[in-house]
PDB file of N, CA and C in Angstrom:
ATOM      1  N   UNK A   1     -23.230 -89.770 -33.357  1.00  0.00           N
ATOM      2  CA  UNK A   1     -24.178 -90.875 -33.439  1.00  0.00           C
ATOM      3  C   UNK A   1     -24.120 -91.652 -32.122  1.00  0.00           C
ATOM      4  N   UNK A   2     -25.728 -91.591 -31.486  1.00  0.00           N
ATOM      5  CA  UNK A   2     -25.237 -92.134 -29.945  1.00  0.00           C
ATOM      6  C   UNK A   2     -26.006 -93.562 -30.191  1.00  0.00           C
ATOM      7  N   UNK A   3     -25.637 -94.483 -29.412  1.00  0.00           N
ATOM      8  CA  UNK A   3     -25.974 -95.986 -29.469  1.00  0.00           C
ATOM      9  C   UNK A   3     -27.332 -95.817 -28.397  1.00  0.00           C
ATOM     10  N   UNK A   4     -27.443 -94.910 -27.535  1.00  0.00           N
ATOM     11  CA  UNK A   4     -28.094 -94.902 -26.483  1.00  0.00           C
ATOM     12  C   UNK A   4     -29.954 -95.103 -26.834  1.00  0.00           C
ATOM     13  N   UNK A   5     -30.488 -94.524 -27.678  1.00  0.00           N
ATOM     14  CA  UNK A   5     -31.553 -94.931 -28.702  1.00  0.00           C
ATOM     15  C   UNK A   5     -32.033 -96.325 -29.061  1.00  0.00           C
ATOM     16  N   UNK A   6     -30.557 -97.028 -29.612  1.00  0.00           N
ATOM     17  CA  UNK A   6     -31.094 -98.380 -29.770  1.00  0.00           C
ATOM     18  C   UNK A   6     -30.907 -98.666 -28.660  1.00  0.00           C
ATOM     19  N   UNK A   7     -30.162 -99.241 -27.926  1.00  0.00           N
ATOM     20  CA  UNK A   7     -30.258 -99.381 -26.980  1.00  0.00           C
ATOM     21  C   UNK A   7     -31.771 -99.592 -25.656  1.00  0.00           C
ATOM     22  N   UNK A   8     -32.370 -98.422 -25.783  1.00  0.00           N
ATOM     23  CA  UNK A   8     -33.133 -98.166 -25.497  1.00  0.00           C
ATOM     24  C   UNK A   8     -34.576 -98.644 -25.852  1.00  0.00           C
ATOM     25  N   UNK A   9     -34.450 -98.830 -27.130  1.00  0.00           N
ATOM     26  CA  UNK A   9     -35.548 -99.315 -28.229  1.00  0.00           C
ATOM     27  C   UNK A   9     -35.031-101.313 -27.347  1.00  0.00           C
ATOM     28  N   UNK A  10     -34.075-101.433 -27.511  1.00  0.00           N
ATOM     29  CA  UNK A  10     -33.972-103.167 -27.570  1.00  0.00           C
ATOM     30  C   UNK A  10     -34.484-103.377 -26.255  1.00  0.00           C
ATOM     31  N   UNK A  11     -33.899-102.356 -24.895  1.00  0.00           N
ATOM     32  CA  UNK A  11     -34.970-102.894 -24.087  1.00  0.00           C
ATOM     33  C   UNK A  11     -36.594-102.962 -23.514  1.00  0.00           C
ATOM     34  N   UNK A  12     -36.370-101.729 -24.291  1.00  0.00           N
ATOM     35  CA  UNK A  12     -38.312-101.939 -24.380  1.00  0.00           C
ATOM     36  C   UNK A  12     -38.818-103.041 -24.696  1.00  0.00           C
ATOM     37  N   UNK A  13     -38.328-103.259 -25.899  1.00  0.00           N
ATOM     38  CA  UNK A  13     -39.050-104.474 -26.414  1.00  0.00           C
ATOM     39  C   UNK A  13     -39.100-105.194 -25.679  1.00  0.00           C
ATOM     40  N   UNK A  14     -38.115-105.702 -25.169  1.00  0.00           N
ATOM     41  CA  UNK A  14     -37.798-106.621 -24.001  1.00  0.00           C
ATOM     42  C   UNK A  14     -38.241-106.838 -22.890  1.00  0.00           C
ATOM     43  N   UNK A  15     -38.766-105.737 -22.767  1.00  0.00           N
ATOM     44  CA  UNK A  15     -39.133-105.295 -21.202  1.00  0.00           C
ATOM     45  C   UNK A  15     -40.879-105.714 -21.228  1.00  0.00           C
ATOM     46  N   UNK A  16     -41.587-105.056 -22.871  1.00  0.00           N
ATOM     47  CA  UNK A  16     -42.795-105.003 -23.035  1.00  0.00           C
ATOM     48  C   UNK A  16     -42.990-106.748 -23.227  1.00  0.00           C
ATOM     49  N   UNK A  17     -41.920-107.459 -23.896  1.00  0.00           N
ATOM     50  CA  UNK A  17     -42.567-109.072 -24.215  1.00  0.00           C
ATOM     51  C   UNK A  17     -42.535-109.434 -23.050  1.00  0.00           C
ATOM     52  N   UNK A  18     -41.399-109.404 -22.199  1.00  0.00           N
ATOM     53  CA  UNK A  18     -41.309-109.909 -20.882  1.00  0.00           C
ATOM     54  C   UNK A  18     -42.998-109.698 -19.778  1.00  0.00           C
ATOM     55  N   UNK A  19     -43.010-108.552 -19.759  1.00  0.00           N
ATOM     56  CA  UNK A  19     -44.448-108.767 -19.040  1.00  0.00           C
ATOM     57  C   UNK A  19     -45.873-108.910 -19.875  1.00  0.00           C
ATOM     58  N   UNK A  20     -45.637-108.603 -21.181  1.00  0.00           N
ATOM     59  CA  UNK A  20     -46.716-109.536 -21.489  1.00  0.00           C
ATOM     60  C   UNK A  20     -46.866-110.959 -21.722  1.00  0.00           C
ATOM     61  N   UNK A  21     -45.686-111.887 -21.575  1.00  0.00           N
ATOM     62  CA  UNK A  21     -45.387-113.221 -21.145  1.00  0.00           C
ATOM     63  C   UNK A  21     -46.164-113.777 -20.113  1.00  0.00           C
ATOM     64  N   UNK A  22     -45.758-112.428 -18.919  1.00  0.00           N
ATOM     65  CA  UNK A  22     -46.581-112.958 -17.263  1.00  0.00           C
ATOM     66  C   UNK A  22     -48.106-113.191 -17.724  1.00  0.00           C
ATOM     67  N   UNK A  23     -48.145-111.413 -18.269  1.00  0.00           N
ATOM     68  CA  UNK A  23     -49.924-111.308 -17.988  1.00  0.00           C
ATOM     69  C   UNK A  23     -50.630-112.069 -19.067  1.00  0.00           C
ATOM     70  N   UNK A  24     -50.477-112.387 -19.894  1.00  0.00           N
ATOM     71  CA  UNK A  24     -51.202-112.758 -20.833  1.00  0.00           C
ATOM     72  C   UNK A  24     -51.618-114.143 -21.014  1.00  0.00           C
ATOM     73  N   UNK A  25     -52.987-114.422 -21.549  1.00  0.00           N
ATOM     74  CA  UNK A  25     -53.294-115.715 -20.827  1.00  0.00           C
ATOM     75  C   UNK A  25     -53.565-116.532 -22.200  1.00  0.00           C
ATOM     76  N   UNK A  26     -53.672-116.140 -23.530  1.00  0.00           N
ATOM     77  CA  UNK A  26     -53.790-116.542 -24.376  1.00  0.00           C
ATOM     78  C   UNK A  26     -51.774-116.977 -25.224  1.00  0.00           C
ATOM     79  N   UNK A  27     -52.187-117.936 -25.293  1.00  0.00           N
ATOM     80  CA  UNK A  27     -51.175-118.957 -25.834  1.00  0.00           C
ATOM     81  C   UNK A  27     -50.129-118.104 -27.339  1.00  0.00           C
ATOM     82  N   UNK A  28     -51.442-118.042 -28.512  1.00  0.00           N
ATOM     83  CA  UNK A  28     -50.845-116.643 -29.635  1.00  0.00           C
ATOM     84  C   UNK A  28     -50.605-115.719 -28.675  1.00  0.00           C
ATOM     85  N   UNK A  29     -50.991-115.068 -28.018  1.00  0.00           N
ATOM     86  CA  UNK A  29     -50.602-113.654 -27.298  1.00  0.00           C
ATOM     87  C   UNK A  29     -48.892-114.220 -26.780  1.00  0.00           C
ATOM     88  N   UNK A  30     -49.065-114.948 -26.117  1.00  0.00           N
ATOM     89  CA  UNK A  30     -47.383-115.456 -25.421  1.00  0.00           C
ATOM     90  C   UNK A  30     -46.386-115.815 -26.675  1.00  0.00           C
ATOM     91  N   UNK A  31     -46.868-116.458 -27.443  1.00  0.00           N
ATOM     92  CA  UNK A  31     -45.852-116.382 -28.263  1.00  0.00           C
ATOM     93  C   UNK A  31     -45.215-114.948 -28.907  1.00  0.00           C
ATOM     94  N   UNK A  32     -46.385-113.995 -29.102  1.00  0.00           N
ATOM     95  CA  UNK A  32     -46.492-112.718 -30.069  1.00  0.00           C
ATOM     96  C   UNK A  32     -45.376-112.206 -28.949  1.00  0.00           C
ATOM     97  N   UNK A  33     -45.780-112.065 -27.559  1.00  0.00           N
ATOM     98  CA  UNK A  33     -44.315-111.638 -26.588  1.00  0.00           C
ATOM     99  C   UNK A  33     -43.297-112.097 -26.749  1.00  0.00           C
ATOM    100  N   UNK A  34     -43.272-113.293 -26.906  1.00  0.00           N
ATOM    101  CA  UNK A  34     -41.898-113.934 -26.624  1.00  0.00           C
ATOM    102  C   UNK A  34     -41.228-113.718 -27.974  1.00  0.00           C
ATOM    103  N   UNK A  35     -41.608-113.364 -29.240  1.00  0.00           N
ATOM    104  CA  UNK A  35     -41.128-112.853 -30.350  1.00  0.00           C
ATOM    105  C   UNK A  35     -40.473-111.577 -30.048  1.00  0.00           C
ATOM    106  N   UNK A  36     -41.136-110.735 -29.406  1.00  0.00           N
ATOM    107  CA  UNK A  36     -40.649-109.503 -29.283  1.00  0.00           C
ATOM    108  C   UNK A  36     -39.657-109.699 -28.386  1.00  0.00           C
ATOM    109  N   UNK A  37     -39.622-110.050 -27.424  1.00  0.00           N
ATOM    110  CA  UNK A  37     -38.556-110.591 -26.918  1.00  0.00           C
ATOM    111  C   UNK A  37     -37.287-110.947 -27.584  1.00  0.00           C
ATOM    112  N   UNK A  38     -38.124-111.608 -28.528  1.00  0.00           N
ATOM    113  CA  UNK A  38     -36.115-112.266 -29.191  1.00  0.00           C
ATOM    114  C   UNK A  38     -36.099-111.266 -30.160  1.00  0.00           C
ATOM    115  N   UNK A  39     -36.904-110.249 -30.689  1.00  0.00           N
ATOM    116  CA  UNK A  39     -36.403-109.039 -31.317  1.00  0.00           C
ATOM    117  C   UNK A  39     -35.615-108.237 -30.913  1.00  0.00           C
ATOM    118  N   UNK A  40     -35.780-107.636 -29.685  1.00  0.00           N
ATOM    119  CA  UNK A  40     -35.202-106.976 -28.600  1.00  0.00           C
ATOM    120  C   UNK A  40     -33.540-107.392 -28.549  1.00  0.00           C
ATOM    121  N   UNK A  41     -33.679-108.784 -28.037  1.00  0.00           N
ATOM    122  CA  UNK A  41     -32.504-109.449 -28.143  1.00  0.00           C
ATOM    123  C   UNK A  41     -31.698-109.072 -29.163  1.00  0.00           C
ATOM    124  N   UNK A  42     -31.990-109.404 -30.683  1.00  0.00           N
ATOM    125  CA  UNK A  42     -31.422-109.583 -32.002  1.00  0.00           C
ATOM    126  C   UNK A  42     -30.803-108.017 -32.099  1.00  0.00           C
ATOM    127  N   UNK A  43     -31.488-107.052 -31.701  1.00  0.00           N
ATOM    128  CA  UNK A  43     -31.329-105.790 -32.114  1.00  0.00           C
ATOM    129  C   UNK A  43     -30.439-105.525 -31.195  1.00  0.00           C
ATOM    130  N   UNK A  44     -30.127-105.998 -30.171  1.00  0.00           N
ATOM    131  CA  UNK A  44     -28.869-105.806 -29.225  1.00  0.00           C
ATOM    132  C   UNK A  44     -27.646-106.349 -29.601  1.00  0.00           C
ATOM    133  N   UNK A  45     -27.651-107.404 -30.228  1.00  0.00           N
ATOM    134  CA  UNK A  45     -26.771-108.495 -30.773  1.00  0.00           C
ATOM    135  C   UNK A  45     -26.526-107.531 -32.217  1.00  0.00           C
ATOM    136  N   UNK A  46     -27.175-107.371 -32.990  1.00  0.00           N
ATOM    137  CA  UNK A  46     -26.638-106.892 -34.168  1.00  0.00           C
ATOM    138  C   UNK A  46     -26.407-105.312 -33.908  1.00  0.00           C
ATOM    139  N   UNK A  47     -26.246-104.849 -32.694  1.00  0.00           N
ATOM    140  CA  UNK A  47     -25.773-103.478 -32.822  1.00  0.00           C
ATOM    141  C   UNK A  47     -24.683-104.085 -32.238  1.00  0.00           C
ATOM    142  N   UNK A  48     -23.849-104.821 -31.672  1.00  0.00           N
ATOM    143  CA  UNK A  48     -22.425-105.433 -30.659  1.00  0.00           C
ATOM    144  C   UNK A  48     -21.810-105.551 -31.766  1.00  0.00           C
ATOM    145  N   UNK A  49     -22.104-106.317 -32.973  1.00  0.00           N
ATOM    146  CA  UNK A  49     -21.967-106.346 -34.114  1.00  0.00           C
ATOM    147  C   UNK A  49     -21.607-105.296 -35.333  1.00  0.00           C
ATOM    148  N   UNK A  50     -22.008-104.626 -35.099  1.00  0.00           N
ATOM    149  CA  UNK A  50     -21.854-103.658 -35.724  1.00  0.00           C
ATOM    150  C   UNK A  50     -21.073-102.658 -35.346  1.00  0.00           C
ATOM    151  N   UNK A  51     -20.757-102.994 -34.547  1.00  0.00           N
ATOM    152  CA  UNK A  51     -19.964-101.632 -33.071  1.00  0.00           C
ATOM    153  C   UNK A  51     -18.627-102.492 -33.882  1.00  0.00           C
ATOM    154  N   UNK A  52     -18.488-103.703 -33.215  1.00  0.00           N
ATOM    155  CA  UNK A  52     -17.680-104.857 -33.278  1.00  0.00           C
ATOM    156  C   UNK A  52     -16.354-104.466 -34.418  1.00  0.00           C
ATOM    157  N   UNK A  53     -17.567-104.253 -35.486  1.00  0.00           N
ATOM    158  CA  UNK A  53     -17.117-103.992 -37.157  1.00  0.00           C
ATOM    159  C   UNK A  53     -16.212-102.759 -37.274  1.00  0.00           C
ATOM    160  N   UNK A  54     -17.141-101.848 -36.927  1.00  0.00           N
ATOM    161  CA  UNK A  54     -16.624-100.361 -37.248  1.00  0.00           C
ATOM    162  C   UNK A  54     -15.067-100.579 -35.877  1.00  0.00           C
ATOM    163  N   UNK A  55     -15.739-100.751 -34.684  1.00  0.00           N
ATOM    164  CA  UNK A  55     -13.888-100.830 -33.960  1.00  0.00           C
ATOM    165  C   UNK A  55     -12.811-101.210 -34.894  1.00  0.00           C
ATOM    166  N   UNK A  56     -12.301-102.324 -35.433  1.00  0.00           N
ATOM    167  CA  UNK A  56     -11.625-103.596 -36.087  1.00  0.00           C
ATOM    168  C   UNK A  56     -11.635-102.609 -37.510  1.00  0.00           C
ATOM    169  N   UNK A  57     -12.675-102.111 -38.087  1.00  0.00           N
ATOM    170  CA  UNK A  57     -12.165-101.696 -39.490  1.00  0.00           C
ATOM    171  C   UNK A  57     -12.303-100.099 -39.390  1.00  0.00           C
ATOM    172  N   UNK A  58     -12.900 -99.610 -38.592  1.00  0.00           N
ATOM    173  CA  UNK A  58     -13.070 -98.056 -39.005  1.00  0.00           C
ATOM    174  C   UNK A  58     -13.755 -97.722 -40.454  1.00  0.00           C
ATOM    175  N   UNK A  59     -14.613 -98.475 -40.831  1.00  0.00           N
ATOM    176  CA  UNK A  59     -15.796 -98.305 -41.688  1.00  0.00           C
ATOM    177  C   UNK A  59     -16.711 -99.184 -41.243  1.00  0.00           C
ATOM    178  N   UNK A  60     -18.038 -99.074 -41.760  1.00  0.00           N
ATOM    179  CA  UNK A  60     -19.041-100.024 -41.868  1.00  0.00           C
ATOM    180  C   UNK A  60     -19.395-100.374 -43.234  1.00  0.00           C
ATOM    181  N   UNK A  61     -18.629-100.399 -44.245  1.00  0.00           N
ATOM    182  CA  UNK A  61     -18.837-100.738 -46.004  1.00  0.00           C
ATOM    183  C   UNK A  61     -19.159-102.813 -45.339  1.00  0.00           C
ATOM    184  N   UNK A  62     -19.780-102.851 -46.055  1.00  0.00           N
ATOM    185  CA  UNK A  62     -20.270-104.483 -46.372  1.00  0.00           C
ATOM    186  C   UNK A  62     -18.831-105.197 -47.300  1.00  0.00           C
ATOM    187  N   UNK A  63     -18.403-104.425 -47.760  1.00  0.00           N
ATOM    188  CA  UNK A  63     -17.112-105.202 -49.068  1.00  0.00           C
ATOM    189  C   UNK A  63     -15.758-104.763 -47.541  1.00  0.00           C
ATOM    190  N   UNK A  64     -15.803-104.321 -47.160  1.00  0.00           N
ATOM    191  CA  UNK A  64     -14.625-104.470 -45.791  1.00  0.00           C
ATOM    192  C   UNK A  64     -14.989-105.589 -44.350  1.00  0.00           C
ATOM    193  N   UNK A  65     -16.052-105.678 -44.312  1.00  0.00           N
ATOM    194  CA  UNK A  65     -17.008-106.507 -43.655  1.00  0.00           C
ATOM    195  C   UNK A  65     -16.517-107.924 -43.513  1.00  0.00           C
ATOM    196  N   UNK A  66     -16.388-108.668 -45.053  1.00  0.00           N
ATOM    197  CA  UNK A  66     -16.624-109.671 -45.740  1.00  0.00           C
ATOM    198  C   UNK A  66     -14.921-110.598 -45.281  1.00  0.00           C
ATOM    199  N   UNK A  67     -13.839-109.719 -44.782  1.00  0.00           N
ATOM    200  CA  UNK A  67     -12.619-110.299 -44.553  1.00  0.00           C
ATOM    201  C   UNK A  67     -12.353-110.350 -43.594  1.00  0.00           C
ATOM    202  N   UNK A  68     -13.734-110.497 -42.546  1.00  0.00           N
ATOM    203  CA  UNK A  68     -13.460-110.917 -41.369  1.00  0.00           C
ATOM    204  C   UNK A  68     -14.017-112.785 -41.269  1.00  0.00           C
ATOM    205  N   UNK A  69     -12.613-113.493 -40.690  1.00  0.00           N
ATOM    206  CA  UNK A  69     -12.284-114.447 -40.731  1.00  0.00           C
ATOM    207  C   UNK A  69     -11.776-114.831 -39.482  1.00  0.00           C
ATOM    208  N   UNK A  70     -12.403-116.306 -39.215  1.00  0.00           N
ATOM    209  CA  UNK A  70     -11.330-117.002 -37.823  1.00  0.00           C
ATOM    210  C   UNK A  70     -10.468-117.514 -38.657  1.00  0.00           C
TER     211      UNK A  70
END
């Protein structure tokens, strides 16, 4: 299972809100980017996350998940 996919997927997104930010001249249109944008983001963040998990427990079960604590 390679990470390289998402990865890939998060910066597109990223890449696609980012310049439709520049070009786009309608106000809904900039926001509709800048959403994708923080999608992009989120999907990077919750795969670190998830990496994070499986390192520390060597599963990804949700009930092993739950006893992670500061």
């Amino acid at each position: 299972m390679s990470i390289l996919p998402y990865l890939v997927l998060s910066a597109l997104l990223f890449t696609v809100g980012t310049i439709g930010v520049i070009v786009k001249k309608n106000i809904i249109a900039i926001f509709l980017c800048i959403e994708l944008m923080l999608n992009g983001a989120n999907l990077a963040v919750g795969l670190a996350i998830t990496i994070a998990i499986y390192r520390n427990r060597n599963t990804l079960s949700v009930d092993d998940a739950d006893i992670m604590k500061w």
